[in-house]
PDB file of N, CA and C in Angstrom:
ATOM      1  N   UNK A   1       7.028  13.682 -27.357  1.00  0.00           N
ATOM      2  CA  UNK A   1       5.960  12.865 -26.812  1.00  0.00           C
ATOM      3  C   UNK A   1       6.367  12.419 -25.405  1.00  0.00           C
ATOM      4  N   UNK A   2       5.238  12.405 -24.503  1.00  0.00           N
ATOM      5  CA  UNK A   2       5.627  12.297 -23.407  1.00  0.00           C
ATOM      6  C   UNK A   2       5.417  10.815 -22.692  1.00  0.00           C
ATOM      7  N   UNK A   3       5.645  10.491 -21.619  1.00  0.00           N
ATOM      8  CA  UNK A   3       5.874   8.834 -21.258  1.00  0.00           C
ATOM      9  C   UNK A   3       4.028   8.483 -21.325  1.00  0.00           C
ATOM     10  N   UNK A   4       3.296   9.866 -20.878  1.00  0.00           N
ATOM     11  CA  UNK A   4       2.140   9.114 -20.324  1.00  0.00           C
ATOM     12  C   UNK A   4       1.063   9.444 -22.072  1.00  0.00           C
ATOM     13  N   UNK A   5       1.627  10.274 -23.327  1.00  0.00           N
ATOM     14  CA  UNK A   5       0.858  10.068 -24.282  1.00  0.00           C
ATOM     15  C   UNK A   5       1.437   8.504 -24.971  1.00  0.00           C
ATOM     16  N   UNK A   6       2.806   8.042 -24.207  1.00  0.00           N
ATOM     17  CA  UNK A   6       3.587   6.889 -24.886  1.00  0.00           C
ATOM     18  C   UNK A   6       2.276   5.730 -24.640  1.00  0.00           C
ATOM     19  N   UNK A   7       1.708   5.894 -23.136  1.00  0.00           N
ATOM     20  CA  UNK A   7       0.915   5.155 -22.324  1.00  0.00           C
ATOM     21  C   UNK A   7      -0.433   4.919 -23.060  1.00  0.00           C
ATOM     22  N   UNK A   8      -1.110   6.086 -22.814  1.00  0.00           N
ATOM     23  CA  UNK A   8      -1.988   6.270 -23.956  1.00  0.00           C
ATOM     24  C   UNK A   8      -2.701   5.812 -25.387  1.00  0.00           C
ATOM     25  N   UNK A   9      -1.301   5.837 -25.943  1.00  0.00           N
ATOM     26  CA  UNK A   9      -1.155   5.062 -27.021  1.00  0.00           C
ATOM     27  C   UNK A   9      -1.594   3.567 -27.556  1.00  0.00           C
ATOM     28  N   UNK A  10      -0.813   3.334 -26.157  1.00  0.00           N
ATOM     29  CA  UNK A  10      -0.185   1.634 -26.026  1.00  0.00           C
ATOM     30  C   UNK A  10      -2.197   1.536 -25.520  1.00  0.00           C
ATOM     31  N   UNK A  11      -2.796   2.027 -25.270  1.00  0.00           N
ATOM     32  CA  UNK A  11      -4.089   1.527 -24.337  1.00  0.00           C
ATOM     33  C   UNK A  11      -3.887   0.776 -22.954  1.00  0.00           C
ATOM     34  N   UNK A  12      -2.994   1.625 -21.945  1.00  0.00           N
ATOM     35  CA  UNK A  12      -2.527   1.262 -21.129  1.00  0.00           C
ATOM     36  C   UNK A  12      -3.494   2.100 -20.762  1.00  0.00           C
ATOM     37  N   UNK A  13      -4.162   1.429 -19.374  1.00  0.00           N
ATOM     38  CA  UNK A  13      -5.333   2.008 -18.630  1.00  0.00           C
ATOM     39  C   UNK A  13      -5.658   1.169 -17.560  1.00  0.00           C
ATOM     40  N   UNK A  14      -6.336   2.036 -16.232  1.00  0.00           N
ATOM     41  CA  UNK A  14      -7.012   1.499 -15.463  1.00  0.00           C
ATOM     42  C   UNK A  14      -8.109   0.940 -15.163  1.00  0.00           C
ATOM     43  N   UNK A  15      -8.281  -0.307 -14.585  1.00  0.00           N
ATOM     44  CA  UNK A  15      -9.727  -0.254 -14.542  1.00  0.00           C
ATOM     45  C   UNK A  15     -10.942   0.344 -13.596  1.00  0.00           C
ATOM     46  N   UNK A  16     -10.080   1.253 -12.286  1.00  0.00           N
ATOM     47  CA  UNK A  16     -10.721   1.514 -11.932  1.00  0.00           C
ATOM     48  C   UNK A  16     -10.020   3.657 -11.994  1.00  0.00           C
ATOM     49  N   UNK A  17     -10.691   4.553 -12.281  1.00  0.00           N
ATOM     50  CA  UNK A  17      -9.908   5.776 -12.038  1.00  0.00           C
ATOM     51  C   UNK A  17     -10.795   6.857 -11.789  1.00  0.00           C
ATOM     52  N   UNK A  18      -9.679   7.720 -11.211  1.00  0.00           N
ATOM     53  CA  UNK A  18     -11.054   8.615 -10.477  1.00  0.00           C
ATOM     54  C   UNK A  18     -10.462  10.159 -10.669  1.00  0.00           C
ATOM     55  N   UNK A  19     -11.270  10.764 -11.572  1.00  0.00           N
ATOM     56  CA  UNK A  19     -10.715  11.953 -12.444  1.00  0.00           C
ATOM     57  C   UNK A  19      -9.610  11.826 -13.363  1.00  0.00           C
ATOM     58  N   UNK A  20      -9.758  10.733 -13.754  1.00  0.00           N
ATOM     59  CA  UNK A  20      -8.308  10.152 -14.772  1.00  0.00           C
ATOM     60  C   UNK A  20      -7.377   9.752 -14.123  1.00  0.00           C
ATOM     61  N   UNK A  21      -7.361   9.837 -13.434  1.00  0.00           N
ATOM     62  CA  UNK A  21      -5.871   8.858 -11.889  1.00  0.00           C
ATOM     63  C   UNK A  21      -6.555   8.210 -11.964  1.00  0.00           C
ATOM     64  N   UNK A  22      -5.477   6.627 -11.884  1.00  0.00           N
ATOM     65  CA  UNK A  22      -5.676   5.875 -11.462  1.00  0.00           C
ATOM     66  C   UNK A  22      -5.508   5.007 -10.209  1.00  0.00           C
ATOM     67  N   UNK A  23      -6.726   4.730  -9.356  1.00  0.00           N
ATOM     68  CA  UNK A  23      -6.968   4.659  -7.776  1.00  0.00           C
ATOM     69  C   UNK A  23      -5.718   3.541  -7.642  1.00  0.00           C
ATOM     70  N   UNK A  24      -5.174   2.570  -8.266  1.00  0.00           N
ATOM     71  CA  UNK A  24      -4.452   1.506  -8.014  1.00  0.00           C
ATOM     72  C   UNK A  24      -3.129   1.951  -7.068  1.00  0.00           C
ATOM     73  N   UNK A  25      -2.537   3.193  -8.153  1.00  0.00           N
ATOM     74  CA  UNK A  25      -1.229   4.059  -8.206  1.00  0.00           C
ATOM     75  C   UNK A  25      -1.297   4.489  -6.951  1.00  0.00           C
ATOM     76  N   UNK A  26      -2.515   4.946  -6.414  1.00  0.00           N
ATOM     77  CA  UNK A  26      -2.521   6.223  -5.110  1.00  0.00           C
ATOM     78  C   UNK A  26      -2.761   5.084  -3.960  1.00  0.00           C
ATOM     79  N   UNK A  27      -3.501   3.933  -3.887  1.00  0.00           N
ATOM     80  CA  UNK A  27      -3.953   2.760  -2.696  1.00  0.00           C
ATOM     81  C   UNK A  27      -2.735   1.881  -2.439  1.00  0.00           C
ATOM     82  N   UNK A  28      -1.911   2.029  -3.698  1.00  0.00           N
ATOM     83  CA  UNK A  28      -0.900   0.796  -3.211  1.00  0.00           C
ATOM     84  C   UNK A  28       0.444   1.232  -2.473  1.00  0.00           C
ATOM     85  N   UNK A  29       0.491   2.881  -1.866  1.00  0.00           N
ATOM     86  CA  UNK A  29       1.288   3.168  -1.339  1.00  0.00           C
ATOM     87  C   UNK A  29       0.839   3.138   0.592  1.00  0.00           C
ATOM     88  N   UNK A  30      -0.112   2.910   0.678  1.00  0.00           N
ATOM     89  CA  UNK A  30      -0.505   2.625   2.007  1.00  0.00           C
ATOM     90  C   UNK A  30      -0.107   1.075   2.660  1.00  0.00           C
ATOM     91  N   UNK A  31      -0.423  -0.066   1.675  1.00  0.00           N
ATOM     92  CA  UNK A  31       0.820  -1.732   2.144  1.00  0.00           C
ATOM     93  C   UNK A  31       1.991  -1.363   2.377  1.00  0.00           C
ATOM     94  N   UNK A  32       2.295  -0.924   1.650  1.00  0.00           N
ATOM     95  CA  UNK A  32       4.009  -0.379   1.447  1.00  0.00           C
ATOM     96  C   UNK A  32       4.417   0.206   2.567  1.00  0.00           C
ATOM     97  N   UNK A  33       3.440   1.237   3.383  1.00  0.00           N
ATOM     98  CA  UNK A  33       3.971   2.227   4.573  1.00  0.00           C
ATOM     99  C   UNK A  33       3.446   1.047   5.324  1.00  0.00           C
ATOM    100  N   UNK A  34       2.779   0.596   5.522  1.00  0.00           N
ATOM    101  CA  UNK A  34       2.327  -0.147   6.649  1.00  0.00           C
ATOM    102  C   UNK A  34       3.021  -1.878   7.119  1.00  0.00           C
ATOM    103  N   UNK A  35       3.924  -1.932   5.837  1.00  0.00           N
ATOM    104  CA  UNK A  35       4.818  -3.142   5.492  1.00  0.00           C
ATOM    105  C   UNK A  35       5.586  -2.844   6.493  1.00  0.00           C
ATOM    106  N   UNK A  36       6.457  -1.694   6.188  1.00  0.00           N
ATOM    107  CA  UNK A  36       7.412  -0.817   6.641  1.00  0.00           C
ATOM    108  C   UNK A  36       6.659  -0.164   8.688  1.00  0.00           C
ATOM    109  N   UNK A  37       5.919  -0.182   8.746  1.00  0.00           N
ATOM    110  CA  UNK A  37       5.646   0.562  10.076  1.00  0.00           C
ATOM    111  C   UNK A  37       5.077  -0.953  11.058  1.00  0.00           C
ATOM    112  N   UNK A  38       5.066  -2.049  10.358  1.00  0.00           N
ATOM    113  CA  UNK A  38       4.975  -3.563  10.854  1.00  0.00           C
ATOM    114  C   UNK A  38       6.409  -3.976  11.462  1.00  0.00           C
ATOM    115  N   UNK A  39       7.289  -3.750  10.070  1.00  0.00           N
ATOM    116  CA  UNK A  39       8.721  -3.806  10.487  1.00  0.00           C
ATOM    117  C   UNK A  39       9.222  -3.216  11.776  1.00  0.00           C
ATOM    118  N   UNK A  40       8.922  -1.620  11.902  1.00  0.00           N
ATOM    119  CA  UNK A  40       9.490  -0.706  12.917  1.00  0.00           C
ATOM    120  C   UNK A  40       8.679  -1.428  14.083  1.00  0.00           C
ATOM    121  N   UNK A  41       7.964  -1.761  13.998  1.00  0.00           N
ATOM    122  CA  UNK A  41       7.090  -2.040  15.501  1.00  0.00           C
ATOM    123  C   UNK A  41       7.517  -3.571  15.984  1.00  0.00           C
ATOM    124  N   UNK A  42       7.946  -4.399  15.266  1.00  0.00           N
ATOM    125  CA  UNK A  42       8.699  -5.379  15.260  1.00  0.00           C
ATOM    126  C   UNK A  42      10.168  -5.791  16.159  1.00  0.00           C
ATOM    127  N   UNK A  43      11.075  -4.391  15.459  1.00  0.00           N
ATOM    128  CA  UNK A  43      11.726  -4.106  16.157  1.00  0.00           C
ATOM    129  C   UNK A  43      11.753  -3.778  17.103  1.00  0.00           C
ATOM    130  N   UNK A  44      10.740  -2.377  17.566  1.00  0.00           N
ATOM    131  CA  UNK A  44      10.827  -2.021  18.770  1.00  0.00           C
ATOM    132  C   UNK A  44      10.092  -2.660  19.837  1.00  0.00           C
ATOM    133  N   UNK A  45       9.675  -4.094  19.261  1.00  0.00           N
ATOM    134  CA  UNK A  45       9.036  -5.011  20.793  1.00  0.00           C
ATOM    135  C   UNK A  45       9.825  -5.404  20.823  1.00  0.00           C
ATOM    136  N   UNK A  46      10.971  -6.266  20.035  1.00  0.00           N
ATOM    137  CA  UNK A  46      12.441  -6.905  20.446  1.00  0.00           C
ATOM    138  C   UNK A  46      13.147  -6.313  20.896  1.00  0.00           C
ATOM    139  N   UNK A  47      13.446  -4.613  20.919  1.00  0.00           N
ATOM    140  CA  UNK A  47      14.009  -3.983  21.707  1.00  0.00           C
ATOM    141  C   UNK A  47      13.247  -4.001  23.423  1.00  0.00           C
ATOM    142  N   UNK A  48      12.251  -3.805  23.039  1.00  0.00           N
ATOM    143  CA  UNK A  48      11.531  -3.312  24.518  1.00  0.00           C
ATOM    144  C   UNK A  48      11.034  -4.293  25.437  1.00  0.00           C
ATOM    145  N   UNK A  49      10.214  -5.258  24.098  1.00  0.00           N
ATOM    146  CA  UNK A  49       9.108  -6.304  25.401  1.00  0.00           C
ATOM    147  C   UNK A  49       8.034  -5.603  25.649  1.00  0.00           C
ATOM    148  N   UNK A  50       7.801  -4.572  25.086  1.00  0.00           N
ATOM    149  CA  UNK A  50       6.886  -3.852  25.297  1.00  0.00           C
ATOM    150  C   UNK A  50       5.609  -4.766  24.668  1.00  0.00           C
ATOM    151  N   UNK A  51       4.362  -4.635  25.128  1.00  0.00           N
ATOM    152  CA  UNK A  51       3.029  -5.602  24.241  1.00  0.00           C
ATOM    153  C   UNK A  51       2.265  -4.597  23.550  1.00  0.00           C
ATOM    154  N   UNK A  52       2.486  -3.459  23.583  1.00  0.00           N
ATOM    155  CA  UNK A  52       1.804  -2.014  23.460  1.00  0.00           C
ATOM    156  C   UNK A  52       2.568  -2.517  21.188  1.00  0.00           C
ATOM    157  N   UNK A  53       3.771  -2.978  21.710  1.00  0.00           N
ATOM    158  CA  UNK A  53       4.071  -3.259  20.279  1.00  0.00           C
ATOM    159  C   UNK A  53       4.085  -4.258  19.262  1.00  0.00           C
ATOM    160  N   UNK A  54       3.408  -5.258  20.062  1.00  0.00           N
ATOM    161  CA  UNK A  54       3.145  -6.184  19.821  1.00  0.00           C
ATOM    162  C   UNK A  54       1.065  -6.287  19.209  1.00  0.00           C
ATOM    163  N   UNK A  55       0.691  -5.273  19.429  1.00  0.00           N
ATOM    164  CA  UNK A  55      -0.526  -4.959  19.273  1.00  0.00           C
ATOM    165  C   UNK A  55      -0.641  -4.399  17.959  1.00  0.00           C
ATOM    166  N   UNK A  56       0.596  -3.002  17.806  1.00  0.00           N
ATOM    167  CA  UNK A  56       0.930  -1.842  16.746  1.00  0.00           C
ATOM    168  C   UNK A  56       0.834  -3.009  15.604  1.00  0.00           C
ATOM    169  N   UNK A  57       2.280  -4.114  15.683  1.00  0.00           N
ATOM    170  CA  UNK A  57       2.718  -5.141  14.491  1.00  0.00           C
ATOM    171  C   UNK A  57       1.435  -5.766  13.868  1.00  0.00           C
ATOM    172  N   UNK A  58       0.619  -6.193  15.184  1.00  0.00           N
ATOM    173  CA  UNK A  58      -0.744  -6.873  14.505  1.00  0.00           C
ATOM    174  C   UNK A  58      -1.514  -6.090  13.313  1.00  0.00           C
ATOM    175  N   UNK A  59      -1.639  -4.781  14.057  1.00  0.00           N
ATOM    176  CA  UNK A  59      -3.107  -4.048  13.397  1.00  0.00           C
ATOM    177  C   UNK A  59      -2.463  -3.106  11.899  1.00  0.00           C
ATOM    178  N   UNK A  60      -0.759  -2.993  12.178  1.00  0.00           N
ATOM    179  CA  UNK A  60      -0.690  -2.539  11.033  1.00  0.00           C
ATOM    180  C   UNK A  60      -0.254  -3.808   9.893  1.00  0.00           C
ATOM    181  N   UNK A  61      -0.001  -5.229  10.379  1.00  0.00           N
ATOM    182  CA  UNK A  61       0.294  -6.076   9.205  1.00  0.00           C
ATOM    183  C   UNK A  61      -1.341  -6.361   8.590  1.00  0.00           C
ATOM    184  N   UNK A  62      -2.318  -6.142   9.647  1.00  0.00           N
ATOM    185  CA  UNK A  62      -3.748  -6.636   8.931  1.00  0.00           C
ATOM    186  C   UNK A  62      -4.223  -5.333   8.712  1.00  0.00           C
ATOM    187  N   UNK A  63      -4.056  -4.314   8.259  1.00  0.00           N
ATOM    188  CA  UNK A  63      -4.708  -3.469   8.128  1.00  0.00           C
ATOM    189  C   UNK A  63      -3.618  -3.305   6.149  1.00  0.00           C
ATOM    190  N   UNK A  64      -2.545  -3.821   6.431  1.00  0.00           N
ATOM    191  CA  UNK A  64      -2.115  -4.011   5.054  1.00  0.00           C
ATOM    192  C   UNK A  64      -2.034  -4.830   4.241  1.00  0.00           C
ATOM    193  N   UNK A  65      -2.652  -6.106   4.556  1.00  0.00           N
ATOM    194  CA  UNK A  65      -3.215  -7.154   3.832  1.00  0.00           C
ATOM    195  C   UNK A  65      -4.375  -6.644   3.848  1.00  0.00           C
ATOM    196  N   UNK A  66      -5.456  -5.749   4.105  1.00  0.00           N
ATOM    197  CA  UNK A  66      -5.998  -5.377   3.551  1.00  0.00           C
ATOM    198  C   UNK A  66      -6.479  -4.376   2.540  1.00  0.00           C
ATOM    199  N   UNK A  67      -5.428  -3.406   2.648  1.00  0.00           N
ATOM    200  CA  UNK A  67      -5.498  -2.280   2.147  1.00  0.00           C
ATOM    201  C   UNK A  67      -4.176  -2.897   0.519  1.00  0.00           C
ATOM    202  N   UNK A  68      -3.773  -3.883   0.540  1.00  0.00           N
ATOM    203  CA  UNK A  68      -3.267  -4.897  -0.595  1.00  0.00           C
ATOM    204  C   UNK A  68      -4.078  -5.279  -1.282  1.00  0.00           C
ATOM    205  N   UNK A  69      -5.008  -5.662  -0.535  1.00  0.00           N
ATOM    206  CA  UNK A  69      -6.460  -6.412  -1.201  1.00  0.00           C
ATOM    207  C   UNK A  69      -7.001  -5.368  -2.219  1.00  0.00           C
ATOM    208  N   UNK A  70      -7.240  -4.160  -1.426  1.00  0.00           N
ATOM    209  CA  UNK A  70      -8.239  -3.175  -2.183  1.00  0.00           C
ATOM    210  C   UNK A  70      -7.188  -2.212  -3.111  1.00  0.00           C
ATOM    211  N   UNK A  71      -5.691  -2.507  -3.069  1.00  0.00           N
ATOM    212  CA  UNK A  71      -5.044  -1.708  -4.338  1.00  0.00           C
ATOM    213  C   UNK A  71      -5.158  -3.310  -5.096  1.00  0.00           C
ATOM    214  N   UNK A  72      -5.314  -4.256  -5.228  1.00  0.00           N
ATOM    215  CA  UNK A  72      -4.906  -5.444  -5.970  1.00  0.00           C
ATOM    216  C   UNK A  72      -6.274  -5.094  -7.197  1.00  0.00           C
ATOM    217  N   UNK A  73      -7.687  -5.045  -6.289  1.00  0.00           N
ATOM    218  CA  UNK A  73      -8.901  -4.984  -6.745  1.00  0.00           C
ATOM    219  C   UNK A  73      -9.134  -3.874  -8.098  1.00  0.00           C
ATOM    220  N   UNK A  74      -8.078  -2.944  -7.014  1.00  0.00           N
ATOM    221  CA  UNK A  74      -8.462  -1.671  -8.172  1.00  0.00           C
ATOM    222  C   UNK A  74      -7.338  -1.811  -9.318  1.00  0.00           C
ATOM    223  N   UNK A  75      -6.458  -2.731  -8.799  1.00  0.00           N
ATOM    224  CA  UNK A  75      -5.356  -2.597 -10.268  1.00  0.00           C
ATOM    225  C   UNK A  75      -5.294  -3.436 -11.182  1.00  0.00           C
TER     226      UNK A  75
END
C-alpha cells in the first residue's frame, strides 16, 4: 500500500483540486520562491544601494503575501 492509498484512506483531501491534484500543493511553492527572491534582492541593495532593488524586495514580498493568501484559501 502506498503513502497516497494510506491518504485516501485516512479521507485526507483537498478542498480545492484540479484533476485530482491538489491546487494548495502546486500554489504554495510560489511564497516560498518569492520569500527567497525578497531575501536575494535584499541583499543585493545592501550590497549595491542600488533602488532598482529596492523596488524588486517590494513587489516580490507583496506579490507573496499574496500568492500565501491564495495557497492558504485553497488549502
Amino acid at each position: 500500500m502506498t503513502r497516497l492509498d494510506e491518504a485516501s484512506n485516512l479521507g485526507v483531501s483537498s478542498r480545492i483540486a484540479l484533476a485530482g491534484h491538489p491546487v494548495h500543493a502546486m500554489l504554495v511553492t510560489f511564497p516560498i520562491a518569492l520569500i527567497v527572491a525578497t531575501l536575494g534582492a535584499d541583499i543585493f541593495w545592501l550590497l549595491l544601494a542600488d533602488p532598482f532593488f529596492a523596488r524588486v524586495g517590494l513587489w516580490t514580498s507583496g506579490w507573496g503575501f499574496f500568492m500565501g493568501m491564495l495557497a492558504a484559501l485553497a488549502g
